[in-house]
N, C-alpha and C. Protein backbone atom coordinates (compact mmCIF):
# COMPACT_ATOMS: atom_id res chain seq x y z
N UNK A 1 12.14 86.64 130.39
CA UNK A 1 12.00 87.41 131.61
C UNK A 1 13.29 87.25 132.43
N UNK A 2 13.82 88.16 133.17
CA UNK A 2 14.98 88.30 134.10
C UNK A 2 15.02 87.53 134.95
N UNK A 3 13.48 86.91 135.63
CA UNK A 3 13.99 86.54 136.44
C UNK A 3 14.07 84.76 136.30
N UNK A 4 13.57 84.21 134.77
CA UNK A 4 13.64 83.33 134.26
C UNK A 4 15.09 83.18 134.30
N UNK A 5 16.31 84.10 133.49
CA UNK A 5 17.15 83.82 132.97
C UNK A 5 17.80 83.57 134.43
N UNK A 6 18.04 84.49 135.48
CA UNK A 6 18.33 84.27 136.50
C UNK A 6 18.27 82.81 137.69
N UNK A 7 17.21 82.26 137.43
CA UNK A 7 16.92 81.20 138.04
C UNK A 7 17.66 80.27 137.00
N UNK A 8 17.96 80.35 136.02
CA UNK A 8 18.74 78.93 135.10
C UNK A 8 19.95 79.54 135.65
N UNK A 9 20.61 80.53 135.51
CA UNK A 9 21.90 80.45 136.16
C UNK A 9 22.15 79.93 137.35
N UNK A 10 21.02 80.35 138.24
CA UNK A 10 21.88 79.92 139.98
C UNK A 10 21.32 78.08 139.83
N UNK A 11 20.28 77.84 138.79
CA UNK A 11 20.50 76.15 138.73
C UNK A 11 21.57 75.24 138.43
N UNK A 12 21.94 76.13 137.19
CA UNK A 12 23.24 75.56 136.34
C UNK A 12 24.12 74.82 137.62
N UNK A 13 24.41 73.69 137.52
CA UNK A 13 25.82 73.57 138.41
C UNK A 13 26.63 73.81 137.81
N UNK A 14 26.69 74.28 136.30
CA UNK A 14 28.15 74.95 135.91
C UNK A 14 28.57 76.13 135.63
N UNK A 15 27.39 77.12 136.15
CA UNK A 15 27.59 78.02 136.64
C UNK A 15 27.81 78.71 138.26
N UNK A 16 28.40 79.60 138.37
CA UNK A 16 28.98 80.04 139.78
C UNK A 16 28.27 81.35 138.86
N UNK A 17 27.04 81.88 140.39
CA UNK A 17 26.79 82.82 140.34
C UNK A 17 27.11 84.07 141.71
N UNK A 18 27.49 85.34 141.31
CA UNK A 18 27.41 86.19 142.52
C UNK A 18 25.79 86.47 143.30
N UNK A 19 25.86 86.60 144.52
CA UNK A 19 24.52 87.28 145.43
C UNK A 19 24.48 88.35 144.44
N UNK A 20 23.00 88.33 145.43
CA UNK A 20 22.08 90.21 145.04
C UNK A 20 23.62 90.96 145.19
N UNK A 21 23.42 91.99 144.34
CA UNK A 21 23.88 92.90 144.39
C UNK A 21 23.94 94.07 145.87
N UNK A 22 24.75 94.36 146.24
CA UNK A 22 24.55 95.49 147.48
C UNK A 22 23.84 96.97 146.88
N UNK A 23 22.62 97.57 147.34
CA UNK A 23 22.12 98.29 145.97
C UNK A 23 22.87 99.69 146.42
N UNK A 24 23.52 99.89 147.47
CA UNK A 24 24.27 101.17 147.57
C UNK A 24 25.78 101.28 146.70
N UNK A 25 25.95 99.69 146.26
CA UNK A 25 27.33 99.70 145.02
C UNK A 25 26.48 99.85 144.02
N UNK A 26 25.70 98.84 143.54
CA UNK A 26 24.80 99.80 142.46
C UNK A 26 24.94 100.84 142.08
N UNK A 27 23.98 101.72 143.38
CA UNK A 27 24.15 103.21 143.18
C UNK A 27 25.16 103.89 142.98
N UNK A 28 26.30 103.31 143.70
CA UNK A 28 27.52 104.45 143.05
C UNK A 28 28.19 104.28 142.01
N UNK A 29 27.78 102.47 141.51
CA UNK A 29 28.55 102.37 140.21
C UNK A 29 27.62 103.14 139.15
N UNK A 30 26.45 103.50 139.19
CA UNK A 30 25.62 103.90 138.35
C UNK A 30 26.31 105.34 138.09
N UNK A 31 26.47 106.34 140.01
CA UNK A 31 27.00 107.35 139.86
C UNK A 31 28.22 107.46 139.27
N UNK A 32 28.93 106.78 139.12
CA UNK A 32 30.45 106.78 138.53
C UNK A 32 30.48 106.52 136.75
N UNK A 33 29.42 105.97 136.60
CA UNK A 33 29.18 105.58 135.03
C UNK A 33 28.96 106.71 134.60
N UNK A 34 28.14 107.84 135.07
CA UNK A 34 27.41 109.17 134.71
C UNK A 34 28.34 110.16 134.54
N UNK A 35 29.35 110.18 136.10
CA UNK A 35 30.44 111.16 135.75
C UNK A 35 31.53 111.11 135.02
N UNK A 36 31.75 109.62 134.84
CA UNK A 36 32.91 109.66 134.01
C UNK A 36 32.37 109.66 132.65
N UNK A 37 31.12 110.04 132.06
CA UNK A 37 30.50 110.02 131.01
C UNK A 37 30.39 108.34 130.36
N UNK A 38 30.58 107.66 130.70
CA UNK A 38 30.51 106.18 130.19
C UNK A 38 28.87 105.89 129.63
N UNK A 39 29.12 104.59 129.29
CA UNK A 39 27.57 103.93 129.36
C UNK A 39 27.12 103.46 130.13
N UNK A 40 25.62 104.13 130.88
CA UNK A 40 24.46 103.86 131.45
C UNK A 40 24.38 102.23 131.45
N UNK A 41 24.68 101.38 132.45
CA UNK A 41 24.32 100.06 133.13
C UNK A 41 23.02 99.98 132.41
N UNK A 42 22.61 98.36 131.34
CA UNK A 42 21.31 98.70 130.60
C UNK A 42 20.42 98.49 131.73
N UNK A 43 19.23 98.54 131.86
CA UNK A 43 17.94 98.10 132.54
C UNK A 43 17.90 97.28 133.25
N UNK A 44 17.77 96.09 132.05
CA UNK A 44 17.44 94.59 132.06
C UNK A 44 18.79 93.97 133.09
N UNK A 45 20.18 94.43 132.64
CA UNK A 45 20.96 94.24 133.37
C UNK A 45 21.25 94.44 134.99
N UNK A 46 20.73 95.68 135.33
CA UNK A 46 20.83 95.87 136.15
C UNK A 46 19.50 94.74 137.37
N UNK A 47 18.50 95.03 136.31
CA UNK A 47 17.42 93.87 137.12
C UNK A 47 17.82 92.75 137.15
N UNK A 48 19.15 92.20 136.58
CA UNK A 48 19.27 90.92 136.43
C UNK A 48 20.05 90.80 138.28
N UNK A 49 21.03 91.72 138.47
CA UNK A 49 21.97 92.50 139.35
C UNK A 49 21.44 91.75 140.43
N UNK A 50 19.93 92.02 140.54
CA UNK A 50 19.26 92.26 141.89
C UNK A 50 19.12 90.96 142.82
N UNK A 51 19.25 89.85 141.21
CA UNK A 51 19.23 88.32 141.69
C UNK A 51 20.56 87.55 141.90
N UNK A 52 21.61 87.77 140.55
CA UNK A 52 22.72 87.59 140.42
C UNK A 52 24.07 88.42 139.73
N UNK A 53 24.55 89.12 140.90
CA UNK A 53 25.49 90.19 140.81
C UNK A 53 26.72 89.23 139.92
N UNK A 54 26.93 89.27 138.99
CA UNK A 54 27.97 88.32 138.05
C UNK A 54 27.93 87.12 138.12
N UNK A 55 28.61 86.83 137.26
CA UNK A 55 28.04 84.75 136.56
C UNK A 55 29.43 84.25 136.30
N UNK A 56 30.11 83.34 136.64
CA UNK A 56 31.29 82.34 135.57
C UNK A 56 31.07 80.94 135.63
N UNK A 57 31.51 80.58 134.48
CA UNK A 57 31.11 79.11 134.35
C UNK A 57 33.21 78.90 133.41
N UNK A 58 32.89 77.61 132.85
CA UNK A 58 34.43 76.87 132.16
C UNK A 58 34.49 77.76 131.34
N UNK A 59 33.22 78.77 130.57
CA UNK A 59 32.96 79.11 129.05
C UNK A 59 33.01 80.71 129.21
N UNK A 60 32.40 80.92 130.33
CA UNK A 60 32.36 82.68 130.14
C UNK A 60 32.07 83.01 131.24
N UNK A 61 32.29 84.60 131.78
CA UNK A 61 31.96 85.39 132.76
C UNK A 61 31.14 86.61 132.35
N UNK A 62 30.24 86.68 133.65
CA UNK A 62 29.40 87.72 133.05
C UNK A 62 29.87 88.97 134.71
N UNK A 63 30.16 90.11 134.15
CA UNK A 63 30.89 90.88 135.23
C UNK A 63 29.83 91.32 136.40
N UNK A 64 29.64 91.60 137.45
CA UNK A 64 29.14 92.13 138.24
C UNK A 64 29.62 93.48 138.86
N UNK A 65 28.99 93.50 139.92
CA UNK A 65 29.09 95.52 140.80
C UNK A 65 29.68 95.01 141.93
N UNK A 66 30.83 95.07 142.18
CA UNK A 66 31.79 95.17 143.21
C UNK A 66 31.39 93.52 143.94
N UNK A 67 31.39 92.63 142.90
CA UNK A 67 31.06 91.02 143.35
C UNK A 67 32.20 90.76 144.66
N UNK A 68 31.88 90.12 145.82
CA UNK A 68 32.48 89.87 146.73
C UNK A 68 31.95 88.37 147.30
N UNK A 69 31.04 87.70 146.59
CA UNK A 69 31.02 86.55 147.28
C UNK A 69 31.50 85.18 146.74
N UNK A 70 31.96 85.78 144.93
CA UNK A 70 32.92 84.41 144.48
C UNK A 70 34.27 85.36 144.42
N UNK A 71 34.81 84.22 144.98
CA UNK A 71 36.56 84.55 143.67
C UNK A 71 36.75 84.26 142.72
N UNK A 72 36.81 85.25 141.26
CA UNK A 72 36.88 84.88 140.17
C UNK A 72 35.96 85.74 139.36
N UNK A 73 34.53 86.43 140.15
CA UNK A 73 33.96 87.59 139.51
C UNK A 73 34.62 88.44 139.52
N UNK A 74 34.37 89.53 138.38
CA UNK A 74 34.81 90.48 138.16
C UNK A 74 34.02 91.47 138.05
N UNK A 75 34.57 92.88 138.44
CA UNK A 75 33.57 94.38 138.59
C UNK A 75 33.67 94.72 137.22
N UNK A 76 32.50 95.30 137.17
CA UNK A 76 32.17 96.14 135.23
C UNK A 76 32.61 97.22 135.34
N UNK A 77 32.96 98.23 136.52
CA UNK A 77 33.71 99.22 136.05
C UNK A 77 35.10 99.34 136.04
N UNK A 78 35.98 98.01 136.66
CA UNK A 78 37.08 98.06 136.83
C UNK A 78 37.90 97.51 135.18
N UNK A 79 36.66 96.34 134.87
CA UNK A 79 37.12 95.73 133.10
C UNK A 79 36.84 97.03 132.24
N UNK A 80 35.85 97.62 132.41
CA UNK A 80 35.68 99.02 131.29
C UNK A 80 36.92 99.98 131.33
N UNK A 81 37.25 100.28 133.03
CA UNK A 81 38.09 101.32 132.50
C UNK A 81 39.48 100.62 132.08
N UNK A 82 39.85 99.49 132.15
CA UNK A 82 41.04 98.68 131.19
C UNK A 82 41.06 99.14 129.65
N UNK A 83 40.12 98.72 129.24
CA UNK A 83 39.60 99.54 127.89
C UNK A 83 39.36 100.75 127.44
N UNK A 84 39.99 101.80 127.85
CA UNK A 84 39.37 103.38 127.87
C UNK A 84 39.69 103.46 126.44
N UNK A 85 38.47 103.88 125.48
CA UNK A 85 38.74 103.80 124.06
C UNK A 85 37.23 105.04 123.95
N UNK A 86 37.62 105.82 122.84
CA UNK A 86 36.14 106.82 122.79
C UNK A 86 35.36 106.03 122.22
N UNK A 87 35.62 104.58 121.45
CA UNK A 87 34.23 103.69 121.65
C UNK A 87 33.09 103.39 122.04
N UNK A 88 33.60 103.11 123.35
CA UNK A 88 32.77 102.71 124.54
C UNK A 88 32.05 103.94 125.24
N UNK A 89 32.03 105.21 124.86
CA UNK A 89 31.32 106.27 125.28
C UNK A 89 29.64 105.36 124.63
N UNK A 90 29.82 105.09 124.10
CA UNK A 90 28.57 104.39 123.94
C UNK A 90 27.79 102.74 124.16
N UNK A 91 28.98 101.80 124.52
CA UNK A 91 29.11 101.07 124.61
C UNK A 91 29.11 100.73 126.04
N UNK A 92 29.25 99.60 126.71
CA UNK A 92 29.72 98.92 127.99
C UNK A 92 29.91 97.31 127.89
N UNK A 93 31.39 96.60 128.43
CA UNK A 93 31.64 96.11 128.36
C UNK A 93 30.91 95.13 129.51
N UNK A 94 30.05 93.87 129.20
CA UNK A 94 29.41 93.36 130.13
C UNK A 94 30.40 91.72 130.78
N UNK A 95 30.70 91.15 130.10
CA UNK A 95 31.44 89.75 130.02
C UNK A 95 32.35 89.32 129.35
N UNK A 96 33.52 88.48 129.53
CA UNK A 96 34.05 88.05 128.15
C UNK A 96 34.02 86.74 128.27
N UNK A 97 34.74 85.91 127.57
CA UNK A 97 35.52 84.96 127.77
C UNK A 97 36.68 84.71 127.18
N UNK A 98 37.24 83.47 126.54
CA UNK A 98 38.92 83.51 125.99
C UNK A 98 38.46 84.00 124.65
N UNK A 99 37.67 84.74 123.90
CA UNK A 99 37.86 85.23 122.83
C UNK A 99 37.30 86.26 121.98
N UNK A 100 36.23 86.64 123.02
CA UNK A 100 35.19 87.40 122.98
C UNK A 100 34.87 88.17 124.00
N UNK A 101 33.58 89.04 124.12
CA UNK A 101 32.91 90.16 125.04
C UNK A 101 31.77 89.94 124.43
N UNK A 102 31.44 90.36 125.97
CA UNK A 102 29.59 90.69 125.74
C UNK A 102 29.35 92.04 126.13
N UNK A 103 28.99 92.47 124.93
CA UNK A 103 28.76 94.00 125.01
C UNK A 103 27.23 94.49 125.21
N UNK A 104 26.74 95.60 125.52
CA UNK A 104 25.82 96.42 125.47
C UNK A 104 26.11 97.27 124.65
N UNK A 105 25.61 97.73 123.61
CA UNK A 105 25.66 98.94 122.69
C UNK A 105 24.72 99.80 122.56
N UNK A 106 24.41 101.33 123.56
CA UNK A 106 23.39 102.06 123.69
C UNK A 106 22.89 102.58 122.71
N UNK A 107 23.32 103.09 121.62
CA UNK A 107 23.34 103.74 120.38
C UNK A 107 22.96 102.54 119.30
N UNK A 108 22.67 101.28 119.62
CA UNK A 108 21.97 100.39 118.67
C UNK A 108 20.70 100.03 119.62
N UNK A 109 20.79 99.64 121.13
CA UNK A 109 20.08 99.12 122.09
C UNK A 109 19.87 97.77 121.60
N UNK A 110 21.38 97.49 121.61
CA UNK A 110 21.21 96.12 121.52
C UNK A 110 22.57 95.00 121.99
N UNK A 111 22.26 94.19 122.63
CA UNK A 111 23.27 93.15 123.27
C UNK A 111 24.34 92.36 122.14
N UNK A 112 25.49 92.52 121.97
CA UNK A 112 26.39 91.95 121.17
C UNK A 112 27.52 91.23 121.76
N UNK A 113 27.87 89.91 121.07
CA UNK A 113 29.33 89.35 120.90
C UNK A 113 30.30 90.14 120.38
N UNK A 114 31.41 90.54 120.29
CA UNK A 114 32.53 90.99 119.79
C UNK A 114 33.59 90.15 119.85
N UNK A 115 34.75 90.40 118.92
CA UNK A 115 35.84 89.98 118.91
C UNK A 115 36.57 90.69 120.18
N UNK A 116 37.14 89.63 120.82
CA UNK A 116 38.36 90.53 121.68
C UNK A 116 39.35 91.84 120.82
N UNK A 117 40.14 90.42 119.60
CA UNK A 117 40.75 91.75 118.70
C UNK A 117 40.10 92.07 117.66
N UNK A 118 39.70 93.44 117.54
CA UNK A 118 39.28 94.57 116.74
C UNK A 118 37.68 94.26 116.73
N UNK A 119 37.33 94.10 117.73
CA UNK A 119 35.55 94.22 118.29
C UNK A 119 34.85 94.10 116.92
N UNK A 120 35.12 93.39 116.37
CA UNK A 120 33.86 93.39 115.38
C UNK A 120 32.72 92.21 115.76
N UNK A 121 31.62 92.71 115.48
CA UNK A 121 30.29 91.81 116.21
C UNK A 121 30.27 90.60 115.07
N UNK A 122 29.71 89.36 116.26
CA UNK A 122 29.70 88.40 115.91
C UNK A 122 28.36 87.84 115.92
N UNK A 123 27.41 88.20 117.04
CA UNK A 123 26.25 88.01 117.50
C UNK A 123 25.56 89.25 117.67
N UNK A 124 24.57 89.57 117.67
CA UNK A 124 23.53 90.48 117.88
C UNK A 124 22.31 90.11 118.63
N UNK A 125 22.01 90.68 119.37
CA UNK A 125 20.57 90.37 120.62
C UNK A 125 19.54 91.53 120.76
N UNK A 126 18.23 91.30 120.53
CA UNK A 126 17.25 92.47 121.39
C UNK A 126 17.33 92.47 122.75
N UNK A 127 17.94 91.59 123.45
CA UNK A 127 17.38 91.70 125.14
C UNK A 127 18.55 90.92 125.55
N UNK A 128 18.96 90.76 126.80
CA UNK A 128 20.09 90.46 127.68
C UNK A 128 19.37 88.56 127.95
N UNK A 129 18.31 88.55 128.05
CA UNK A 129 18.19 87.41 128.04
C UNK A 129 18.42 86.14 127.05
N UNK A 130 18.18 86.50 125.56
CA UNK A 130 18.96 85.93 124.65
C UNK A 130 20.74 86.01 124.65
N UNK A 131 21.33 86.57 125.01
CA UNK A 131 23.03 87.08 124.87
C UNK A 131 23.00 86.68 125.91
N UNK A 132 21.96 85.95 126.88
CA UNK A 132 22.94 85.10 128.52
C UNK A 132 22.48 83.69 128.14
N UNK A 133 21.71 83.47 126.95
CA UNK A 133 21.57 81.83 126.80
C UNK A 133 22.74 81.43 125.94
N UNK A 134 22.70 82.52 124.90
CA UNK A 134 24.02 82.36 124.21
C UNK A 134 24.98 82.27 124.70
N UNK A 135 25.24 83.16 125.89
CA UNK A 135 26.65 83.47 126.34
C UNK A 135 26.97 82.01 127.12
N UNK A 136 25.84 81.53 127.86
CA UNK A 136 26.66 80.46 129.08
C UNK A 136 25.82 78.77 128.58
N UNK A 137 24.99 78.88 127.63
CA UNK A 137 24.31 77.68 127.88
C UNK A 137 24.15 77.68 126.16
């Protein structure tokens, strides 16, 4: 459950989590995902949003929607459009760390590890809550 995974992050002391999300950045990052044709913010993710707008710890970052209350989060639409590849028309780039990404892949509906170079999956997930135990703990 989201809001399981959520409560182990803001426990973690080695994680640094962002606040709720502001839901009017939400909304326009949602609107901006749509027009620029990108991938749809998943669900689960976004419910995660509502508790903790991005995550970093020594090991990994998980990106947030216009994060403003750590230094050191990062926005998901500012890391996606770094990457502009016709890939990711289906894809969205959620986290990385020094060697990897945590992806969303709409067209599988399913949460993946990738290689930084040449994205090939390393991990595979049904739900965002497995790919955030993996990812930080």
């Amino acid at each position: 459950m989201i809001k399981d995974i959520a409560r182990q992050l803001m426990q973690d002391e080695d994680v640094w989590c962002g606040e709720a999300v502001n839901p009017r950045y939400l909304d326009d990052c949602k609107k901006y995902l749509a027009a620029e044709e990108r991938c749809a913010l998943p669900p689960d993710y976004v419910a995660l949003l509502r508790y903790v707008n991005g995550a970093f710890s020594d090991r990994a970052l998980l990106f947030g929607v216009m994060p403003e209350s750590w230094p050191g989060l990062e926005d998901v639409v500012t890391q996606n459009e770094r990457y502009n590849s016709d890939v990711f028309g289906e894809m969205i780039l959620l986290g990385t760390n020094d060697f990897d990404w945590l992806v969303y892949d709409a067209a599988q509906e399913e949460y993946q590890i990738r290689e930084r170079q040449g994205m090939t999956v390393i991990e595979n997930f049904a739900d965002l809550e497995q790919a955030l135990h993996y990812w930080f703990f």
